[in-house]
C-alpha atoms as a PDB file:
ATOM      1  CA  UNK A   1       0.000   0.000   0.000  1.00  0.00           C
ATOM      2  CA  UNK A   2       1.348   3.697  -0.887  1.00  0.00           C
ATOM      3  CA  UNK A   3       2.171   6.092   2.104  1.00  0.00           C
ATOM      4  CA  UNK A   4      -0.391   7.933   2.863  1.00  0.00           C
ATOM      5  CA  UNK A   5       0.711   8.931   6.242  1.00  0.00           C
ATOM      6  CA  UNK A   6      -0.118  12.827   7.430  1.00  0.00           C
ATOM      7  CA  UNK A   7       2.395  15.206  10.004  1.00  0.00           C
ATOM      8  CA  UNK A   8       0.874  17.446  12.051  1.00  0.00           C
ATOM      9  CA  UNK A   9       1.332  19.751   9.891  1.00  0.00           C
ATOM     10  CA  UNK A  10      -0.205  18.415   6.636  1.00  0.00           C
ATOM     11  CA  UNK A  11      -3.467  16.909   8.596  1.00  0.00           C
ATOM     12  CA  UNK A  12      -4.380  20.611   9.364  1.00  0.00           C
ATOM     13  CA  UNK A  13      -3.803  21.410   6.079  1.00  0.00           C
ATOM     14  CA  UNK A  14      -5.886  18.756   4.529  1.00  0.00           C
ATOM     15  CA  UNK A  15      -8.450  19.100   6.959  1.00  0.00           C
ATOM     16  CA  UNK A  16      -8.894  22.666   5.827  1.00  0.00           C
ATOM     17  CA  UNK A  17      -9.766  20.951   2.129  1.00  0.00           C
ATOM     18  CA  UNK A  18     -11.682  18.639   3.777  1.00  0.00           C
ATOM     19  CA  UNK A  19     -13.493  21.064   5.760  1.00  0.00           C
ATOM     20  CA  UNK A  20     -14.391  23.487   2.491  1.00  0.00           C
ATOM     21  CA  UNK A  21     -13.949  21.526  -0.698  1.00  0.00           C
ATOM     22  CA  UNK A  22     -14.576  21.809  -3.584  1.00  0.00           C
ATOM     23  CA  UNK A  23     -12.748  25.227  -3.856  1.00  0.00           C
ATOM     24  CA  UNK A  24     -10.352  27.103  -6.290  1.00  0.00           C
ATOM     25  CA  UNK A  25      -6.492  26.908  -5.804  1.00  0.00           C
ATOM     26  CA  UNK A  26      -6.812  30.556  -4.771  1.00  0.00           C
ATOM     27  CA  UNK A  27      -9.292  30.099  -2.486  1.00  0.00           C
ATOM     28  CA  UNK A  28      -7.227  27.967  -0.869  1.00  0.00           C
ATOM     29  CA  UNK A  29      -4.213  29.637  -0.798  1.00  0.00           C
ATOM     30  CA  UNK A  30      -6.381  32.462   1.182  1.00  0.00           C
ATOM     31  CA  UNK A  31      -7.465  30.109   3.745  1.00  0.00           C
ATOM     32  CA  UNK A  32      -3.906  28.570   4.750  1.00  0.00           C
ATOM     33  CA  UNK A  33      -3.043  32.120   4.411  1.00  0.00           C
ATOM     34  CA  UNK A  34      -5.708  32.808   7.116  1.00  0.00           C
ATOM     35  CA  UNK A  35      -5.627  30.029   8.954  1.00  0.00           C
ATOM     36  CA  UNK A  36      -2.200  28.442   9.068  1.00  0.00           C
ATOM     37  CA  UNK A  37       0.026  32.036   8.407  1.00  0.00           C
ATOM     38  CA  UNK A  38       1.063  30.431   4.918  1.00  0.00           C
ATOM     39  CA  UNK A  39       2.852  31.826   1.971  1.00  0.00           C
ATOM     40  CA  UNK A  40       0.989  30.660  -1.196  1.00  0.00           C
ATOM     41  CA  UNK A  41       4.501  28.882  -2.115  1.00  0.00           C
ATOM     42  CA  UNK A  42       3.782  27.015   0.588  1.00  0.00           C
ATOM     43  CA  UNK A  43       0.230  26.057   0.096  1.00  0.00           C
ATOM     44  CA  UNK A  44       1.201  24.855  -3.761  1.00  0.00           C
ATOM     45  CA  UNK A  45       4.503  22.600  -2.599  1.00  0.00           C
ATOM     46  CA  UNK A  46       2.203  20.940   0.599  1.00  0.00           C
ATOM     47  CA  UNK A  47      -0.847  20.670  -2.044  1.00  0.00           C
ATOM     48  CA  UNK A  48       1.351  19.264  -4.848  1.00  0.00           C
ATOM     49  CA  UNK A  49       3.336  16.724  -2.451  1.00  0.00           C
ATOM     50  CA  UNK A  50      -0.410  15.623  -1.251  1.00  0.00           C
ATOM     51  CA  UNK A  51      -1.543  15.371  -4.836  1.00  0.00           C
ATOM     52  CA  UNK A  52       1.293  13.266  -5.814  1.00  0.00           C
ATOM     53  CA  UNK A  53       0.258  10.591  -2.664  1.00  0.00           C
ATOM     54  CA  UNK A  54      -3.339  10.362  -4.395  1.00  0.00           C
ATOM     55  CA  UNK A  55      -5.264  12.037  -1.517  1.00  0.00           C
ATOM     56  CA  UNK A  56      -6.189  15.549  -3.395  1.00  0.00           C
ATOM     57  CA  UNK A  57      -6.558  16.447  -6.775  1.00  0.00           C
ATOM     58  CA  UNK A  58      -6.096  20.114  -8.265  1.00  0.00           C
ATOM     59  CA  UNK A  59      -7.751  20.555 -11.701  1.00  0.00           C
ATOM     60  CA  UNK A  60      -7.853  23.560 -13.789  1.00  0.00           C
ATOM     61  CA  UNK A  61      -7.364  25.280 -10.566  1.00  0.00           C
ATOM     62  CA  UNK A  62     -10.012  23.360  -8.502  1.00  0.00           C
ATOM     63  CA  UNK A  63      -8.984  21.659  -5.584  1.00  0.00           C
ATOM     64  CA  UNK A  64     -10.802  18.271  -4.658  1.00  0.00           C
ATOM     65  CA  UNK A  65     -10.476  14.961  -2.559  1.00  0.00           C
ATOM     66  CA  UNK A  66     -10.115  11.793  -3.832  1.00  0.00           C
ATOM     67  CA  UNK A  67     -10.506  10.372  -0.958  1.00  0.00           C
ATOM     68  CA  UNK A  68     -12.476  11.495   1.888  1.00  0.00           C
ATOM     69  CA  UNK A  69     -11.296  11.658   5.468  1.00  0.00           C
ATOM     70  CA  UNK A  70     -13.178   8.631   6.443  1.00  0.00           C
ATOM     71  CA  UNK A  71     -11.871   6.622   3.468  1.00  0.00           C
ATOM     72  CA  UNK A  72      -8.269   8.056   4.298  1.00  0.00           C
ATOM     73  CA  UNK A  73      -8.120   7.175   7.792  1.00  0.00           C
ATOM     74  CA  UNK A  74      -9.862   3.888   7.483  1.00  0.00           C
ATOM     75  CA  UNK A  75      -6.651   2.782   5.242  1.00  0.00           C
ATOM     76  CA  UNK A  76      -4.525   4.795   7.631  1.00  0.00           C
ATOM     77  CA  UNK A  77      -5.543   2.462  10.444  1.00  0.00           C
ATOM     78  CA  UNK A  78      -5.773  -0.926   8.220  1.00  0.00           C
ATOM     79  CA  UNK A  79      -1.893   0.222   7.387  1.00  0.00           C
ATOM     80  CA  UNK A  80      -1.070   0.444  10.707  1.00  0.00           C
ATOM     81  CA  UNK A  81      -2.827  -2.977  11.425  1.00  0.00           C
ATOM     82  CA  UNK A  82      -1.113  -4.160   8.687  1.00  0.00           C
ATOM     83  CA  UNK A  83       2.322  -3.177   9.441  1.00  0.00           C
ATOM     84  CA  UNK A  84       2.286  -3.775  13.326  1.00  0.00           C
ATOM     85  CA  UNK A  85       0.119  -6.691  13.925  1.00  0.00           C
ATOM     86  CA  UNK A  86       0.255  -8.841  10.547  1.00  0.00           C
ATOM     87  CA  UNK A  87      -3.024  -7.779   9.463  1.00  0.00           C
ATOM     88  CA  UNK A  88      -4.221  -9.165  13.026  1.00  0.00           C
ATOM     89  CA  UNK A  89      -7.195  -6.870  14.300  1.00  0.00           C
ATOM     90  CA  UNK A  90      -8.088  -9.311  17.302  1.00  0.00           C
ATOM     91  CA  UNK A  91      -4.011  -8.917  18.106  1.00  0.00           C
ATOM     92  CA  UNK A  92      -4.655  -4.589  17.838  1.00  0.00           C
ATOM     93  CA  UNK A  93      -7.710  -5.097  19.915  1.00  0.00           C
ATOM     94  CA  UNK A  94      -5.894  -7.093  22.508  1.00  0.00           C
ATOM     95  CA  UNK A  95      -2.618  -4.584  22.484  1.00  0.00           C
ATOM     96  CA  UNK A  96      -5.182  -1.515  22.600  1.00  0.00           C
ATOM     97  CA  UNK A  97      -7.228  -2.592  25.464  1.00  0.00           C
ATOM     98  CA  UNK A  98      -4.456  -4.170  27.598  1.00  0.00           C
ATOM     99  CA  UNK A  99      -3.713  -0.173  28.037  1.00  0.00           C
ATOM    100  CA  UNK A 100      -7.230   1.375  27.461  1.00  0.00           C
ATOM    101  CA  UNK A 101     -10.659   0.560  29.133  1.00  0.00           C
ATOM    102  CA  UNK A 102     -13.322  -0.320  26.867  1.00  0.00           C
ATOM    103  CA  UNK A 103     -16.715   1.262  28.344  1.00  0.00           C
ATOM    104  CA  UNK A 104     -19.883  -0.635  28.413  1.00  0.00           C
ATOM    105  CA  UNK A 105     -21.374   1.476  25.143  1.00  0.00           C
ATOM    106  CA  UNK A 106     -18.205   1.184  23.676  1.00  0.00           C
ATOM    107  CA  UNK A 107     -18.254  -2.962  23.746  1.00  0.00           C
ATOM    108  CA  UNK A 108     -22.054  -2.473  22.760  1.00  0.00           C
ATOM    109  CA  UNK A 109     -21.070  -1.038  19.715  1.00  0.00           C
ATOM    110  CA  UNK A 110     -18.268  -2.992  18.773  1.00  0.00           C
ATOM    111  CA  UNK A 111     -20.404  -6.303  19.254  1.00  0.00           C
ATOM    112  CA  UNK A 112     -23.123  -4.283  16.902  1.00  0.00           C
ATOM    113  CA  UNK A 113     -20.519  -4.097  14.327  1.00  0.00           C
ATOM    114  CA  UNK A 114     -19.444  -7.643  14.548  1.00  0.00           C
ATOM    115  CA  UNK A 115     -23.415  -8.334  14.334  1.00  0.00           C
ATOM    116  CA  UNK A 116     -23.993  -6.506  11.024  1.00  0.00           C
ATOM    117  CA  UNK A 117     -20.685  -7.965   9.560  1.00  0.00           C
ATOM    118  CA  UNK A 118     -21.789 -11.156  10.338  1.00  0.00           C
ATOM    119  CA  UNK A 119     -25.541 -10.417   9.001  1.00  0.00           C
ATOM    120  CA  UNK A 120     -23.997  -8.678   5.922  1.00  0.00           C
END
């Protein structure tokens, strides 16, 4: 799988898309102008090196997702599964609560998951 990985920096940034797309190259250089003190230079190397990972799209000036930030992070985390456990999401769930507390609504919903993948 391609590296889709975000810094700090660049998950503000795409947020902002996120947050107001679809919207003009200069719209956005205005915004991370705004909201993230940002030279347009700037704006156009971060939006070109997040273009070139497949995550945004500028055409004829119009700035887009190609894939959403539920559709990013959801292969963000099945990387990370990937890479750390062998794919194993019973071995993540076992590493992740060994440290963190599931609440009663939060097994609910997990077991309402399982329930509809197992319907579906």
């Amino acid at each position: 799988m391609e590296e889709r990985k975000l810094g700090m920096v660049e998950s503000r940034f795409a947020d902002l898309i996120w947050e107001n797309e679809p919207l003009t190259s200069g719209e956005l250089v205005k915004l991370c102008e705004r909201e993230l003190h940002w030279k347009k230079s700037t704006t156009y190397t971060v939006l070109k090196k997040l273009c070139q990972r497949g995550i945004f799209q500028n055409e004829g000036g119009r700035v887009t997702s190609l894939l959403s930030k539920q559709e990013f992070y959801a292969a963000q985390s099945q990387q990370f599964v990937e890479e750390t456990f062998q794919g194993s999401l019973p071995a993540f769930l076992a590493a992740f609560t060994s440290r963190k507390k599931l609440s009663g609504s939060e097994i609910d919903e997990i077991r309402r998951m399982i329930d509809n993948m197992k319907e579906g």
